[in-house]
Protein backbone atom coordinates (compact mmCIF):
# COMPACT_ATOMS: atom_id res chain seq x y z
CA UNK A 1 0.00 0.00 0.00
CA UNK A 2 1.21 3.40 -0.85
CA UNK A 3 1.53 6.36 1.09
CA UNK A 4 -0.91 8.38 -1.29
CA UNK A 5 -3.59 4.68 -0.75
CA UNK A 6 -2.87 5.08 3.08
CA UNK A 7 -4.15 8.75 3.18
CA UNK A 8 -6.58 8.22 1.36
CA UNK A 9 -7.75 5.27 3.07
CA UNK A 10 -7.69 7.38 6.15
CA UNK A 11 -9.68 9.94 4.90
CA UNK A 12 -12.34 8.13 3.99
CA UNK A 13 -12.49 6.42 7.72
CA UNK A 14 -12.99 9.33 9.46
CA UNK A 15 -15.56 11.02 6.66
CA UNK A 16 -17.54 7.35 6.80
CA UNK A 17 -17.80 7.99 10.70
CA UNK A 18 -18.89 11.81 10.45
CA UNK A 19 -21.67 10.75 8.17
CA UNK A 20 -23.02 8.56 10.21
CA UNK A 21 -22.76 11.37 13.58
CA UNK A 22 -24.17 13.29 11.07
CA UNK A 23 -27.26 11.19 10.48
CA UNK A 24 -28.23 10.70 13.83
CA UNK A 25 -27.96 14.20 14.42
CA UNK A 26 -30.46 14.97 12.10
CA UNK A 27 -33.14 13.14 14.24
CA UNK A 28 -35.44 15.76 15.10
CA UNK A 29 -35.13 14.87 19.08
CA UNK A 30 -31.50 16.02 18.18
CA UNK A 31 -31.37 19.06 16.16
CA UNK A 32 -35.30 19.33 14.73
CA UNK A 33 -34.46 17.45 12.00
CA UNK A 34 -31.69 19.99 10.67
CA UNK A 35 -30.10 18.30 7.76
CA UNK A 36 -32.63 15.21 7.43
CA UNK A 37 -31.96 15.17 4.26
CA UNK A 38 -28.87 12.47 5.29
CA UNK A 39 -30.74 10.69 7.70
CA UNK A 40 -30.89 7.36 5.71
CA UNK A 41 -27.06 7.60 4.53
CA UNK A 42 -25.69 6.35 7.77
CA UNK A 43 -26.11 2.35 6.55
CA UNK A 44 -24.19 3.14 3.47
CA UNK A 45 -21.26 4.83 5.72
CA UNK A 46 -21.16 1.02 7.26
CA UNK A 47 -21.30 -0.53 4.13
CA UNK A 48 -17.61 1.16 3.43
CA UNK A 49 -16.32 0.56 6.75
CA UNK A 50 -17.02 -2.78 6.03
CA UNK A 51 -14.65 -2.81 2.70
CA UNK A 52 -12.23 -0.67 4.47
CA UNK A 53 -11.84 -3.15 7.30
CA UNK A 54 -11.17 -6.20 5.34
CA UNK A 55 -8.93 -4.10 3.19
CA UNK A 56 -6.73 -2.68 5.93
CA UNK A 57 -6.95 -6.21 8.17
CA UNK A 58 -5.50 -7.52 5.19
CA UNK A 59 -2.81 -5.49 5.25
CA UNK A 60 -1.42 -6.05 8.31
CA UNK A 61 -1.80 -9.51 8.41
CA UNK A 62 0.48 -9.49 5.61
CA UNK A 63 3.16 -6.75 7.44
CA UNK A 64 2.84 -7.30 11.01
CA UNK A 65 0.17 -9.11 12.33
CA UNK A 66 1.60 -12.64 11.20
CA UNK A 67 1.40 -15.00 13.56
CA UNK A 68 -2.26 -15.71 15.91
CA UNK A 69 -1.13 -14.29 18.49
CA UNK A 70 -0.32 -11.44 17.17
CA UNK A 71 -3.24 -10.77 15.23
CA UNK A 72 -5.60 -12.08 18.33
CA UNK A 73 -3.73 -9.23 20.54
CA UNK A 74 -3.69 -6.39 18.05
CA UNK A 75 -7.76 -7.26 17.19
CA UNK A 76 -8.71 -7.22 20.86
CA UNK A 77 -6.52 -3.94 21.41
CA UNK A 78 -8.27 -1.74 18.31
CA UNK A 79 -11.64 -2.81 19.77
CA UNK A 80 -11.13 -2.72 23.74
CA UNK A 81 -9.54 0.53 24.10
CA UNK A 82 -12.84 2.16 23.09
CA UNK A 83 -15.39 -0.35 23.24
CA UNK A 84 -14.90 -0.57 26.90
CA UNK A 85 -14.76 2.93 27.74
CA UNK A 86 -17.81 3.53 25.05
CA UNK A 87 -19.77 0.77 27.09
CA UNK A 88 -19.09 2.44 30.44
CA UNK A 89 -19.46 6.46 29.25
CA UNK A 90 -23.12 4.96 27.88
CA UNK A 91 -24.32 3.82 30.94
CA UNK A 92 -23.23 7.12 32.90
CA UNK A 93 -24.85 9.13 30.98
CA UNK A 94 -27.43 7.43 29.97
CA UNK A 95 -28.85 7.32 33.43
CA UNK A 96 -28.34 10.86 34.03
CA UNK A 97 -30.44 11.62 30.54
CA UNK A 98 -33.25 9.52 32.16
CA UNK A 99 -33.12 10.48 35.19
CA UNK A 100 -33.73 14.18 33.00
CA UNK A 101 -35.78 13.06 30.39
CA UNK A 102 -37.07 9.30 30.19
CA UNK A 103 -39.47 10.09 27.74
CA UNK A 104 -36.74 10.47 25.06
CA UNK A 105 -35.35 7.27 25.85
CA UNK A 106 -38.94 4.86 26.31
CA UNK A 107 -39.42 3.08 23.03
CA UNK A 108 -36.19 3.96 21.54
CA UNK A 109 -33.64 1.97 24.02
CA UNK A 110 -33.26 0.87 27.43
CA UNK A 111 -36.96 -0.18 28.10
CA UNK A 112 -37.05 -3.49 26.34
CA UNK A 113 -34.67 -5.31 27.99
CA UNK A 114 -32.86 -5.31 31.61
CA UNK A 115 -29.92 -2.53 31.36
CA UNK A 116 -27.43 -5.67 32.74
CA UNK A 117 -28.65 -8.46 30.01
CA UNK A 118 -28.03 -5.32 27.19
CA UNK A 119 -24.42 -4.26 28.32
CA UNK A 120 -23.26 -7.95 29.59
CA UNK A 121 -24.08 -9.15 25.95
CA UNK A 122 -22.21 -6.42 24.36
CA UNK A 123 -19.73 -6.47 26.35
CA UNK A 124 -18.79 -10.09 24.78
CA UNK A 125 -19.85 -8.82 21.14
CA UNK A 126 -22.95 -10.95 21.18
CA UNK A 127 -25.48 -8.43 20.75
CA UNK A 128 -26.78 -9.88 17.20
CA UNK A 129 -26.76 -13.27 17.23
CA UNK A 130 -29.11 -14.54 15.18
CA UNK A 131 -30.87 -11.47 14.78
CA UNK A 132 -31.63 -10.91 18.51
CA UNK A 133 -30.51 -7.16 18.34
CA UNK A 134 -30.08 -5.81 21.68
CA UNK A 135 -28.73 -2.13 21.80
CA UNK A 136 -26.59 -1.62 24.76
CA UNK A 137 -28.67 1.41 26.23
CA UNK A 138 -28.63 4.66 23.73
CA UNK A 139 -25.10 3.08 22.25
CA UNK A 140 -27.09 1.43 19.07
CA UNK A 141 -23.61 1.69 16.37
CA UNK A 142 -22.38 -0.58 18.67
CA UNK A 143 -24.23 -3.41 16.55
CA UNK A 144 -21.30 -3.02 14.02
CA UNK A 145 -19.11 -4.19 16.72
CA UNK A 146 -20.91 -7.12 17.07
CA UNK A 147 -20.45 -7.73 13.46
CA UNK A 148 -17.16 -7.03 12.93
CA UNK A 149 -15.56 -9.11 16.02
CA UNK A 150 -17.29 -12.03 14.75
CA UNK A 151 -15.75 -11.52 11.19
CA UNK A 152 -11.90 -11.05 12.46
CA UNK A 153 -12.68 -14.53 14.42
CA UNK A 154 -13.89 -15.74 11.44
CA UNK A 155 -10.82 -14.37 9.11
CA UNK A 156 -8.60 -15.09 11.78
CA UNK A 157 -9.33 -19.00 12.08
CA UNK A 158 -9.04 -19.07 8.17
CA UNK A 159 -6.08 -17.71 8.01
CA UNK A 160 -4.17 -18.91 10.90
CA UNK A 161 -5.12 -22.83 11.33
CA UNK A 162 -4.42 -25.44 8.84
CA UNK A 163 -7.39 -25.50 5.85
CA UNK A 164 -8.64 -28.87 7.05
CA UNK A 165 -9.11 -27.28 10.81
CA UNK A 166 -9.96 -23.67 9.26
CA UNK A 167 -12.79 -24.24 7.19
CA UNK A 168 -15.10 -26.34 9.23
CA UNK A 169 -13.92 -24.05 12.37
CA UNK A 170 -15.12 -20.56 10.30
CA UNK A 171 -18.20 -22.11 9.28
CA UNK A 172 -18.63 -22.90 12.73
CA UNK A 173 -18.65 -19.28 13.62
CA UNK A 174 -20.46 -17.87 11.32
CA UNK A 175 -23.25 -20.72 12.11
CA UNK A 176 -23.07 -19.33 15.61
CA UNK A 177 -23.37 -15.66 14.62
CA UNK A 178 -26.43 -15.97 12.85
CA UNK A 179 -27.27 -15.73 9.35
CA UNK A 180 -27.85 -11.97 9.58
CA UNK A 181 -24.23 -11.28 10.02
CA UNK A 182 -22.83 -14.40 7.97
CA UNK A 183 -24.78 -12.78 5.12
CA UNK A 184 -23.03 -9.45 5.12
CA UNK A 185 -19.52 -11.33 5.74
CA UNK A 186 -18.74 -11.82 1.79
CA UNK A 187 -18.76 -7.78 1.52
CA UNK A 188 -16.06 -7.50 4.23
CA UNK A 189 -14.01 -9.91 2.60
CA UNK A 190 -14.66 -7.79 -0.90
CA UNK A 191 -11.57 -5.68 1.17
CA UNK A 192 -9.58 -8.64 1.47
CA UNK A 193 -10.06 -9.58 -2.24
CA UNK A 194 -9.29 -6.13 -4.29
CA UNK A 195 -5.94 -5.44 -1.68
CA UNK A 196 -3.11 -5.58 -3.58
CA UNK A 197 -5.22 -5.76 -6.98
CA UNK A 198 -3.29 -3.63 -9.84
CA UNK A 199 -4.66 -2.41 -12.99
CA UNK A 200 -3.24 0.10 -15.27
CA UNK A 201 -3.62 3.86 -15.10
CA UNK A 202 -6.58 4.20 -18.18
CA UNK A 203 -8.34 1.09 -16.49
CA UNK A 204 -7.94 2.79 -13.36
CA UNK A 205 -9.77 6.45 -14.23
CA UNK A 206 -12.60 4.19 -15.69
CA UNK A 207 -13.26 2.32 -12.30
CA UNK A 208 -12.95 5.66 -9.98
CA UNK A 209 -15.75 6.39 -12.51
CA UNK A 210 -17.23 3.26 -12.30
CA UNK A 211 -17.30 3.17 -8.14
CA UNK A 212 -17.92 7.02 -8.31
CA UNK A 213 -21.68 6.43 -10.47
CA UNK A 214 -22.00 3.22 -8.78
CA UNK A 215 -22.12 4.49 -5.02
CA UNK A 216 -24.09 7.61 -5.53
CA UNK A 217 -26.58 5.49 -7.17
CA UNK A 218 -27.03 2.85 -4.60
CA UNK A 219 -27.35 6.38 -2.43
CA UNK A 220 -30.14 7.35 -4.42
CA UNK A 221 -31.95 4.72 -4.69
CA UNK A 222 -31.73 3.84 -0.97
CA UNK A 223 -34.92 2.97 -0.17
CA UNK A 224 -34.58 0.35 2.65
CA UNK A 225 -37.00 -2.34 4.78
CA UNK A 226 -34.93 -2.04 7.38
CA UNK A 227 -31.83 -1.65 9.50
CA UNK A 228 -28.83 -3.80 8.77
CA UNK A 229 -29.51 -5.13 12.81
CA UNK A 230 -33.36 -6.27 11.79
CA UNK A 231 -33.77 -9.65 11.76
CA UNK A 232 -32.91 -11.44 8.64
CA UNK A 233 -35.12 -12.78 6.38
CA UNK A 234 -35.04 -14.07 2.58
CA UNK A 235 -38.25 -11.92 2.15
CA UNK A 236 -38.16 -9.53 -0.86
CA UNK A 237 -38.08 -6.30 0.84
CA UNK A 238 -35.25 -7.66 3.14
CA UNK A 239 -33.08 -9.04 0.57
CA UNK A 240 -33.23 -5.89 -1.40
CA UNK A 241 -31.35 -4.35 1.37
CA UNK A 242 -28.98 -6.38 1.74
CA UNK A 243 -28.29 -5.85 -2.43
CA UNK A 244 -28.27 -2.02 -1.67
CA UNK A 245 -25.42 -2.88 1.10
CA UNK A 246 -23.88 -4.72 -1.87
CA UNK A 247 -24.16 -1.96 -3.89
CA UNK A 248 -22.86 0.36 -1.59
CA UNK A 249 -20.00 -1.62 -0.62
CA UNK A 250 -18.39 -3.26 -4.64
CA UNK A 251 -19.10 0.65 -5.27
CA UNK A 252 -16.45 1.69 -2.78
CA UNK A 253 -13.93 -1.15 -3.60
CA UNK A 254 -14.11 -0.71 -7.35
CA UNK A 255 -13.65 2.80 -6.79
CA UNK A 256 -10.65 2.10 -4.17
CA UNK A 257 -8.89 -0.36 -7.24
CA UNK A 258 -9.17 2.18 -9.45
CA UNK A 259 -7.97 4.85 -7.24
CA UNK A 260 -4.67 2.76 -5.72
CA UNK A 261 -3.98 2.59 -9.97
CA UNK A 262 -4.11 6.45 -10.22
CA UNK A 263 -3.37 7.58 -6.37
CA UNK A 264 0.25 9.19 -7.77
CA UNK A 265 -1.66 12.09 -9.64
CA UNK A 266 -2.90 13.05 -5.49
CA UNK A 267 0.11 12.99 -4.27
CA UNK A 268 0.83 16.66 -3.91
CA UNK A 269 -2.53 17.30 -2.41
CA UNK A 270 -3.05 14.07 -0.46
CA UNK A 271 0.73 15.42 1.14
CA UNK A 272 -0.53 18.51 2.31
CA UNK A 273 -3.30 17.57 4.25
CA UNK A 274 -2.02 14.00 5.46
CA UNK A 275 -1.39 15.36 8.94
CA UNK A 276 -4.84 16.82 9.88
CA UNK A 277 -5.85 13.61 8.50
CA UNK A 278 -4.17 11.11 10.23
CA UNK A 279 -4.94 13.29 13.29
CA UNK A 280 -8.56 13.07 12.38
CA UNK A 281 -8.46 9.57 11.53
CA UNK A 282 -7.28 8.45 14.85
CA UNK A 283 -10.27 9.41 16.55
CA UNK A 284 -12.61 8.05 14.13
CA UNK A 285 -13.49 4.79 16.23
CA UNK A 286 -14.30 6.80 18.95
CA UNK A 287 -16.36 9.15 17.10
CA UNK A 288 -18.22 6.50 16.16
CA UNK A 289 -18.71 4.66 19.32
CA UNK A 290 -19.30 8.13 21.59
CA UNK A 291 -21.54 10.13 19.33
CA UNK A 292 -25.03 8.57 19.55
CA UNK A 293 -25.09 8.51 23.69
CA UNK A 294 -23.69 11.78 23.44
CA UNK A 295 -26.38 13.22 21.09
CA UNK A 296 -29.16 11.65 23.57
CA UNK A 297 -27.92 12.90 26.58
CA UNK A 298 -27.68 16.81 24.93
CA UNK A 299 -31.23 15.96 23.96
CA UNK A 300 -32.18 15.18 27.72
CA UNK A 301 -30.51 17.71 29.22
CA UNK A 302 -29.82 21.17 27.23
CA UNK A 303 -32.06 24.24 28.03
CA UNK A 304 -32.49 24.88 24.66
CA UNK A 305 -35.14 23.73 21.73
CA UNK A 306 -33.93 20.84 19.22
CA UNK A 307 -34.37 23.59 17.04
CA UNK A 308 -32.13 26.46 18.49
CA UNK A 309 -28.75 27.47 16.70
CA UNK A 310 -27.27 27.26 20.21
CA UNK A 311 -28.52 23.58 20.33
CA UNK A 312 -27.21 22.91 16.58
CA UNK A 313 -23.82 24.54 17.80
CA UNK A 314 -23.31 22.82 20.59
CA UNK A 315 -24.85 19.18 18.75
CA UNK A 316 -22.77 19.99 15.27
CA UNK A 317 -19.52 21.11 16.95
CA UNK A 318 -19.37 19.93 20.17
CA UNK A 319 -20.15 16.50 19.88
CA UNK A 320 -17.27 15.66 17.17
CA UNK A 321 -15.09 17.14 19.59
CA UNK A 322 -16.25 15.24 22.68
CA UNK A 323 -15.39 12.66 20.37
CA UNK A 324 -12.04 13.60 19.21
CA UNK A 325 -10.95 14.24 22.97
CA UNK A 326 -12.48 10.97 23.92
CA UNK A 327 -10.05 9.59 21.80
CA UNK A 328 -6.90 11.03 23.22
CA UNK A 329 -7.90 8.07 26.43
CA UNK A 330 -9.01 5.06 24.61
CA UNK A 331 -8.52 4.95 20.75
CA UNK A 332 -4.99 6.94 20.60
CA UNK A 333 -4.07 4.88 23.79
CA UNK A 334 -4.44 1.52 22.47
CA UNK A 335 -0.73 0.67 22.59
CA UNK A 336 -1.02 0.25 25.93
CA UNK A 337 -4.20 -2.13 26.14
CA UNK A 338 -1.70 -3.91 23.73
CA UNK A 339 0.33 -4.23 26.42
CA UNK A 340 -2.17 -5.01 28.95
CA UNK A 341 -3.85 -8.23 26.41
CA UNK A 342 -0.33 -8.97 25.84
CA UNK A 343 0.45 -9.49 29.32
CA UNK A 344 -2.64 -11.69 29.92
CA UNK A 345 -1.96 -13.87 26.99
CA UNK A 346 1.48 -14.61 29.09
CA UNK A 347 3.96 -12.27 27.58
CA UNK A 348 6.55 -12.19 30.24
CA UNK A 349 5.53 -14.22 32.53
């Protein structure tokens, strides 16, 4: 991967995760419904993060995460530095936003099942099996967690145990997972496929073209039955959302070929804002994980209307930077849970 692919790669990380901020915030219990017209383009946010995480998990499985152990430690660093925090900064404040404001929490979250069975299940990434979605409290983008642990198991046992062992074992886990996240798991390995895939410079501009048309199609025409968490089902309605995920997601990666042919011709510009980028990028996860219990718990407890443009500045810029700051203790800290989930594995013992 080159430095111009890595940028870029980065970039699109961290403006995947401020679309989706973005489309909760345009809930009207959040802002009045400023901006609604994004509401709906969270899903297709996930459907690149998807790409991008098979893409960049195949990368450093073929650098530095080599060996099992390795790639088990690394894995369970990237998610526990902020999961954990996320899980406990949710419950906080989500009890001090109903303790404000229950109303704005009844029938969204927290009412359906015990706060102890919600968080406990998360906590182990077993929120969606088999389509039993269960949103730890206001925290509901934690589902992709819950997808994308079981798919680095999955990967993992694939690509670490012999192919007579590997196969059955994957299978295995994906049986176990459900078949609402097994179905999506052939668009995260669409990353692992196209890494490393060169084409020439001519075929390149014609599949940034070709990705470019492709995803803003599959954004207009995203009509959908349902969230990516609702239970699966080979019904029409349902299976035409999964094909818009599809969409969404081959868009991105034919774009992302096409763009690693062709990424030299960005080099100048892609150089001069690669710092505030890979700033930016390194809170991203925490952005994501922070922002919707965050959003709630303005909602519950600001003085001002939803409507207000002191609500919208504190919702618009404050949040993202709650985020950001968030991430200087958990996501930019995750060298040392590395060291922690070394330790326990038996490093040095």
């Amino acid at each position: 991967m080159n430095l111009e692919v890595s940028i870029f790669l980065d970039l699109a990380r961290f403006l995947a995760a401020y679309m989706v901020f973005l489309s909760h915030a345009a809930w009207s219990v959040h802002t009045g419904g400023l901006l609604w017209q994004i509401k709906g383009l969270g899903r297709e946010a996930v459907d690149i993060f998807f790409v991008l995480s098979g893409f960049v998990i195949c990368h450093v499985t073929r650098s530095r995460e080599t060996t099992a152990r390795s790639y088990a430690v690394n894995r369970l660093a990237r998610i526990a530095s902020v999961a954990l925090p996320a899980l406990a900064v949710t419950w906080v404040v989500d009890a001090i936003g109903m303790a404000a404001r229950p109303e704005i929490y009844t029938g969204f979250c927290c009412d359906s099942v015990p706060a102890w069975w919600a968080f406990g299940r998360n906590l182990v990434f077993t929120g969606d099996l088999w389509s039993q979605h269960v949103s730890p409290g206001s925290n509901v983008p934690f589902w992709s967690l819950g997808y994308e642990a079981w798919y680095y198991l999955t990967f993992g046992l694939l690509l670490f145990l012999p192919r007579r062992v590997g196969i059955p074992a994957a299978v295995v886990a994906l049986v176990v997972a459900g078949p609402g996240i097994a179905i999506l798991f052939p668009l995260w390995l669409t990353g692992v496929a196209i890494y490393g895939r060169k084409v020439s410079a001519p075929v390149g501009w014609g599949l940034v073209a070709v990705g470019l048309v492709g995803a803003v199609l599959a954004m207009v025409f995203s009509e959908r039955e349902g969230q990516i968490y609702d239970p699966f089902s080979l019904e029409a309605g349902r299976l035409l959302d999964y094909g818009h995920d599809y969409a969404m997601g081959i868009s991105f990666a034919v774009f992302l070929v096409g763009f690693s042919a062709v990424s030299g011709r960005f080099a100048a510009l892609l150089g001069r804002i690669a710092r505030p980028v890979r700033w930016l990028a390194g809170g991203t996860f925490a952005l994501y994980l922070f922002h919707l219990p965050l959003l709630h718990f303005l909602a519950a407890v600001l003085p001002f209307p939803a409507a207000s443009w002191q609500n919208w500045v504190i919702v618009y810029a404050g949040v993202p930077l709650a985020g950001l700051a968030l991430a200087e203790v958990t996501e930019r800290r995750k060298g040392v849970w590395r060291g922690w989930i070394d330790r326990l594995f038996g490093r040095g013992a």
